[in-house]
N, C-alpha and C. Protein backbone atom coordinates (compact mmCIF):
# COMPACT_ATOMS: atom_id res chain seq x y z
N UNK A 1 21.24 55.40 -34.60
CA UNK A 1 20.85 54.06 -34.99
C UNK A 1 21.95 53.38 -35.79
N UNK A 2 23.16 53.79 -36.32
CA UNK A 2 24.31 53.33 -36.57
C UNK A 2 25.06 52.64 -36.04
N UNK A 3 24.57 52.19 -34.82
CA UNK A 3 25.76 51.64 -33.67
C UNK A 3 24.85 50.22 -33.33
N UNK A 4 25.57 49.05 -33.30
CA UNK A 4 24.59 48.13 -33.26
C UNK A 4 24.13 47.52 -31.97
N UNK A 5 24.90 48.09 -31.01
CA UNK A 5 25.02 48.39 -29.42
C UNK A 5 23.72 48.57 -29.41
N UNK A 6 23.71 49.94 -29.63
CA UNK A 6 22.16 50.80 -29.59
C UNK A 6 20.59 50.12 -29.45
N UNK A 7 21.21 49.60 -31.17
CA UNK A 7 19.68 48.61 -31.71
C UNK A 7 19.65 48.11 -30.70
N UNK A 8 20.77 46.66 -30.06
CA UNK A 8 20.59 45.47 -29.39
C UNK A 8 19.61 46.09 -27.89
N UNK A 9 19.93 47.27 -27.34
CA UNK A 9 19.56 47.46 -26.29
C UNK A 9 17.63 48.25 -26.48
N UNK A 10 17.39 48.70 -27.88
CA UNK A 10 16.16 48.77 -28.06
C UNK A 10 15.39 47.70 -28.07
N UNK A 11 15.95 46.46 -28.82
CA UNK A 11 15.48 45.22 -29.22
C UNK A 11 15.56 44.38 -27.65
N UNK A 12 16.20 45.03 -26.67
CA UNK A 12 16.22 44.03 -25.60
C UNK A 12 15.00 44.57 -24.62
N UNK A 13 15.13 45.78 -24.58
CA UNK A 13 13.95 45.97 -23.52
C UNK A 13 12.61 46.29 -24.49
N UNK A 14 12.76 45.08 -25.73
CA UNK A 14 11.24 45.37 -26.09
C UNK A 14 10.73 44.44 -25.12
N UNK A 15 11.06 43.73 -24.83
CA UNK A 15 10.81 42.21 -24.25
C UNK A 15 12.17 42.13 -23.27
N UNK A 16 12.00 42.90 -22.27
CA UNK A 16 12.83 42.52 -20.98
C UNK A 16 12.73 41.16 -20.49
N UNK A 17 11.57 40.38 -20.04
CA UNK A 17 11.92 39.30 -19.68
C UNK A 17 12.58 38.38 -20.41
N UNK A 18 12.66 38.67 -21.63
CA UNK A 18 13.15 37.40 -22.65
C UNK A 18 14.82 37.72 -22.50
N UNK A 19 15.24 39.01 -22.17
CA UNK A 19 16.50 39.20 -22.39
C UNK A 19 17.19 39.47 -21.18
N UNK A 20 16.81 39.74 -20.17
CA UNK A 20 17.22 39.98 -18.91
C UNK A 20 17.00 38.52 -18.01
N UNK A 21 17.38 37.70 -17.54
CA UNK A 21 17.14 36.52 -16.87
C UNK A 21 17.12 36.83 -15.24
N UNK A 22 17.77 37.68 -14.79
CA UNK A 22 17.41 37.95 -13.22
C UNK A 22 15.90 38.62 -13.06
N UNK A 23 15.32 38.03 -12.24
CA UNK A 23 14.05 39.02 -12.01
C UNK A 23 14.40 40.27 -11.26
N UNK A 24 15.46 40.10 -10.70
CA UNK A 24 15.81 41.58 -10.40
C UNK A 24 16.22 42.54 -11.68
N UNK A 25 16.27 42.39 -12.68
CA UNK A 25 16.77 43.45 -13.77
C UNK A 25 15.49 44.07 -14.17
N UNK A 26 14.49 43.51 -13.98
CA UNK A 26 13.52 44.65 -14.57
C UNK A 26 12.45 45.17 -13.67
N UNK A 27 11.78 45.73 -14.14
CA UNK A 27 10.38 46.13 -13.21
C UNK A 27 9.30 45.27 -13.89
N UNK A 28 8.75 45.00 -13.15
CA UNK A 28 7.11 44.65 -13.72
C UNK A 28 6.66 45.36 -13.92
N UNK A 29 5.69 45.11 -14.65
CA UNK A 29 4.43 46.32 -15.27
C UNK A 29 3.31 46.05 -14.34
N UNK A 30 3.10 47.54 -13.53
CA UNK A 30 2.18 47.34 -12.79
C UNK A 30 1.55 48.27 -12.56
N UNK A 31 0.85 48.56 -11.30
CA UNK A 31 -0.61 49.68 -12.06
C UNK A 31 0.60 51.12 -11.33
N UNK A 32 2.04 50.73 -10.72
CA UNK A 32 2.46 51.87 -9.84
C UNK A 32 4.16 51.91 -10.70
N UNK A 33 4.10 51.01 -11.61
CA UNK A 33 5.36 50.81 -12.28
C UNK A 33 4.93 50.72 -13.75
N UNK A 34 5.87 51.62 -14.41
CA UNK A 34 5.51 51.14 -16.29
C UNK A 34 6.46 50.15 -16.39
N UNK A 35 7.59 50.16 -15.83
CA UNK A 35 8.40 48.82 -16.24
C UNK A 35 9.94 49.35 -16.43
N UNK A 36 10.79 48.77 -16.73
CA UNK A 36 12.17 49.02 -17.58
C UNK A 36 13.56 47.99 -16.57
N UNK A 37 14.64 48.50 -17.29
CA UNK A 37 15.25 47.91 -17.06
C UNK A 37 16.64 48.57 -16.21
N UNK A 38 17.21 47.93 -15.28
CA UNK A 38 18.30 48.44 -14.61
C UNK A 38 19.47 48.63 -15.42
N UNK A 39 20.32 50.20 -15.46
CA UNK A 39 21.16 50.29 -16.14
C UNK A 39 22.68 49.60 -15.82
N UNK A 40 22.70 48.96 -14.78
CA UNK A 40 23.74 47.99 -14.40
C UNK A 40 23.62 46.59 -15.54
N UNK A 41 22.03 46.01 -15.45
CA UNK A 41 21.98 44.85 -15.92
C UNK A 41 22.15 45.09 -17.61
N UNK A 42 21.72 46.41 -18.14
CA UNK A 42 21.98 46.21 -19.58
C UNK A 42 23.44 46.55 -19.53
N UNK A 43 24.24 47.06 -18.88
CA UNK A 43 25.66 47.43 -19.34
C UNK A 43 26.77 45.81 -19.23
N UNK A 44 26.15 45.25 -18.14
CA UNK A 44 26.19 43.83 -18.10
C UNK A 44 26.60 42.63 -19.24
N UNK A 45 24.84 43.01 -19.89
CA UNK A 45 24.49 42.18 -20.94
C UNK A 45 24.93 42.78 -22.31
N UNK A 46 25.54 44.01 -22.58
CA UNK A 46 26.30 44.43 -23.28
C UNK A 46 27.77 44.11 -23.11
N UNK A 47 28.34 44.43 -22.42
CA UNK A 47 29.96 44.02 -22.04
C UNK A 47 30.75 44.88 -22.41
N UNK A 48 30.07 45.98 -21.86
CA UNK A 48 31.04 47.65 -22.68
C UNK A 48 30.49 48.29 -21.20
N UNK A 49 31.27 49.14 -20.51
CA UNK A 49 31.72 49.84 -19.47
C UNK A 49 30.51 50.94 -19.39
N UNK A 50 30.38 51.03 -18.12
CA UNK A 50 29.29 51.81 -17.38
C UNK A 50 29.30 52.84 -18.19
N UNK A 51 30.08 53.90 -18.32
CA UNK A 51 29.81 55.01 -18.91
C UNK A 51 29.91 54.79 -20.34
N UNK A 52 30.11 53.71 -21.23
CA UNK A 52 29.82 53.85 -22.37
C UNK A 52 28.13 53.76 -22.71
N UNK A 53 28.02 52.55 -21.71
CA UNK A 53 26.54 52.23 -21.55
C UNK A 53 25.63 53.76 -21.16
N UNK A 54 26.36 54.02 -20.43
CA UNK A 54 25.27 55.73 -20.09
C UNK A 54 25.38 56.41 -21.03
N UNK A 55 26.13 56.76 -21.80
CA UNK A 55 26.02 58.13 -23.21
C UNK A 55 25.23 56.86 -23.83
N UNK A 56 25.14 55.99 -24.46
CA UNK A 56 24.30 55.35 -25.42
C UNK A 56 22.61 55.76 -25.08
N UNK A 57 22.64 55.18 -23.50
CA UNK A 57 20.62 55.62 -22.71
C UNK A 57 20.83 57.14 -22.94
N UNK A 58 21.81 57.81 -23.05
CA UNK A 58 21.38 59.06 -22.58
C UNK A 58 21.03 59.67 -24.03
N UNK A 59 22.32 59.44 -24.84
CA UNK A 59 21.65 59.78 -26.10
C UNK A 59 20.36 59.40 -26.60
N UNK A 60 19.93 58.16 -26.34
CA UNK A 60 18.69 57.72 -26.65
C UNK A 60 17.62 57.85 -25.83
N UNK A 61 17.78 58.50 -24.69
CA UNK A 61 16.54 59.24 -24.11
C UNK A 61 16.38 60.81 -24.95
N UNK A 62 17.61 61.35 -25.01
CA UNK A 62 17.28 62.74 -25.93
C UNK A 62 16.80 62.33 -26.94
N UNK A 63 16.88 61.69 -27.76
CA UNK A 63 16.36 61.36 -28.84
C UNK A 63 14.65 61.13 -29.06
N UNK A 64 14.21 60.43 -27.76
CA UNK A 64 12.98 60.12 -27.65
C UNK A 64 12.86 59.34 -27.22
N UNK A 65 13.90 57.72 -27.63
CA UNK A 65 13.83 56.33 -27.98
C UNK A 65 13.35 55.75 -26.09
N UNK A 66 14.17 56.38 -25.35
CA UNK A 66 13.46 55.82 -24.67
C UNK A 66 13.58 56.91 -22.88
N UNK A 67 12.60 56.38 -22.48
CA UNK A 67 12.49 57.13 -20.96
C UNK A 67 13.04 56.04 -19.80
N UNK A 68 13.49 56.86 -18.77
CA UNK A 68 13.47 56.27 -17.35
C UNK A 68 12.89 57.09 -16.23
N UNK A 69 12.86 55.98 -15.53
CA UNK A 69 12.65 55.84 -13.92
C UNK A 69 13.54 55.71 -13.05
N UNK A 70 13.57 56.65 -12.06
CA UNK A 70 14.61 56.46 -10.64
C UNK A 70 13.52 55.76 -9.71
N UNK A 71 14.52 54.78 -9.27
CA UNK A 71 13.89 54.32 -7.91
C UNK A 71 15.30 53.62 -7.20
N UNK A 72 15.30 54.88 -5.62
CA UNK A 72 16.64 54.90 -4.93
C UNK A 72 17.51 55.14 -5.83
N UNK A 73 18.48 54.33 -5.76
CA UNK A 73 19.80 54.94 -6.73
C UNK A 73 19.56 54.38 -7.69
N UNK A 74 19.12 53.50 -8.24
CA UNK A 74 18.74 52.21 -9.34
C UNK A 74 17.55 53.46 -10.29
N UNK A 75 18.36 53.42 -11.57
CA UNK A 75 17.48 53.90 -12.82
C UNK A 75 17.27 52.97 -13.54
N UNK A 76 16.27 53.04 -13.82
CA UNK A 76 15.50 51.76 -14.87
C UNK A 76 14.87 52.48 -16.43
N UNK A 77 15.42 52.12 -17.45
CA UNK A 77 15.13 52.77 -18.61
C UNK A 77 14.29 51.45 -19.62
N UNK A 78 13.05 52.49 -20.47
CA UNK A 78 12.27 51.53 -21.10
C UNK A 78 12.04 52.29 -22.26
N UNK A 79 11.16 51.26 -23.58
CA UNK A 79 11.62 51.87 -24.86
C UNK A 79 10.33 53.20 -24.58
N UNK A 80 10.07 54.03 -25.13
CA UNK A 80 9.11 55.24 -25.71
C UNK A 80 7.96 54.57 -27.24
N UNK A 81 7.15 53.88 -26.93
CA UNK A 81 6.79 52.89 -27.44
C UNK A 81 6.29 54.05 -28.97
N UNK A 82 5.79 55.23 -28.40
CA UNK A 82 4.51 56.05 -29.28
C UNK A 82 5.65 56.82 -30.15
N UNK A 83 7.02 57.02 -29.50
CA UNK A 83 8.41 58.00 -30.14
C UNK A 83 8.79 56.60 -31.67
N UNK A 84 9.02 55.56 -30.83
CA UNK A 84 9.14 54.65 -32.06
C UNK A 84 8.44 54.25 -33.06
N UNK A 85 7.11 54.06 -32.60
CA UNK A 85 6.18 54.07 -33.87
C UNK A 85 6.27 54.95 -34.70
N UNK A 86 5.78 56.64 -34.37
CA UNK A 86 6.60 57.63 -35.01
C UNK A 86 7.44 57.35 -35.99
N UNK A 87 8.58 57.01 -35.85
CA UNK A 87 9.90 57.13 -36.34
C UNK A 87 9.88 56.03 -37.33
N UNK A 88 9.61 54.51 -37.21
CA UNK A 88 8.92 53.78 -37.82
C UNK A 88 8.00 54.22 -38.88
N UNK A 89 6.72 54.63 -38.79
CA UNK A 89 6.15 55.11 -39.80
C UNK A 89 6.51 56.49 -40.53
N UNK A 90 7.46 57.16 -39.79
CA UNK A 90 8.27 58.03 -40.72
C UNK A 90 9.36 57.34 -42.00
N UNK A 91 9.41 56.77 -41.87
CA UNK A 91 10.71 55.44 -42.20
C UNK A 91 10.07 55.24 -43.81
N UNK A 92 8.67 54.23 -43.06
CA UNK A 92 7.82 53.66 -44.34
C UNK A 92 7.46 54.52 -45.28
N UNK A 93 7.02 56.17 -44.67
CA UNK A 93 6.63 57.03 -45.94
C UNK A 93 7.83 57.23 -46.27
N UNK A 94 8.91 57.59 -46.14
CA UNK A 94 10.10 58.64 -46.33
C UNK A 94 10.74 57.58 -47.55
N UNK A 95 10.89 56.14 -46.99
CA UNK A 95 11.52 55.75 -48.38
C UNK A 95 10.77 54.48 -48.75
């Protein structure tokens, strides 16, 4: 959480549509899709190189922060809504 990269890309797919403008960058939420976002379009909307963009999701899927979806070659990553609350209310007691 030191890297402000990081935040921006938690804070973006809280609200994909607000931050992604192609309707192709995200999934809808639907009863066969949870949703997320294409890792092309956030490396995009960051402006830092494919593989920097991948160790950032990847670290932050180990972490918890967030999960993906493959569909075809296209991975779509979204936040871990119940990992953040967590971590959040660890936050509020801890300090």
């Amino acid at each position: 959480m030191s890297n402000q990269t990081r935040l921006d890309i938690l804070e973006w797919l809280k609200h994909p549509e607000e931050h992604f403008e192609k309707d192709s960058a995200h999934l809808s939420k639907n009863i066969n899709e949870k949703g997320g976002v294409c890792v092309g379009d956030i490396q995009e909307k960051a402006g830092l190189s494919q593989s920097t963009i991948s160790q950032y999701l990847t670290m932050m899927q180990k972490a918890g922060l967030l999960e993906s979806e493959r569909h075809g070659q296209w991975t779509y990553y979204r936040r871990n809504e119940a990992v953040i609350q967590k971590l959040v209310d660890s936050l509020k007691e801890e300090l």
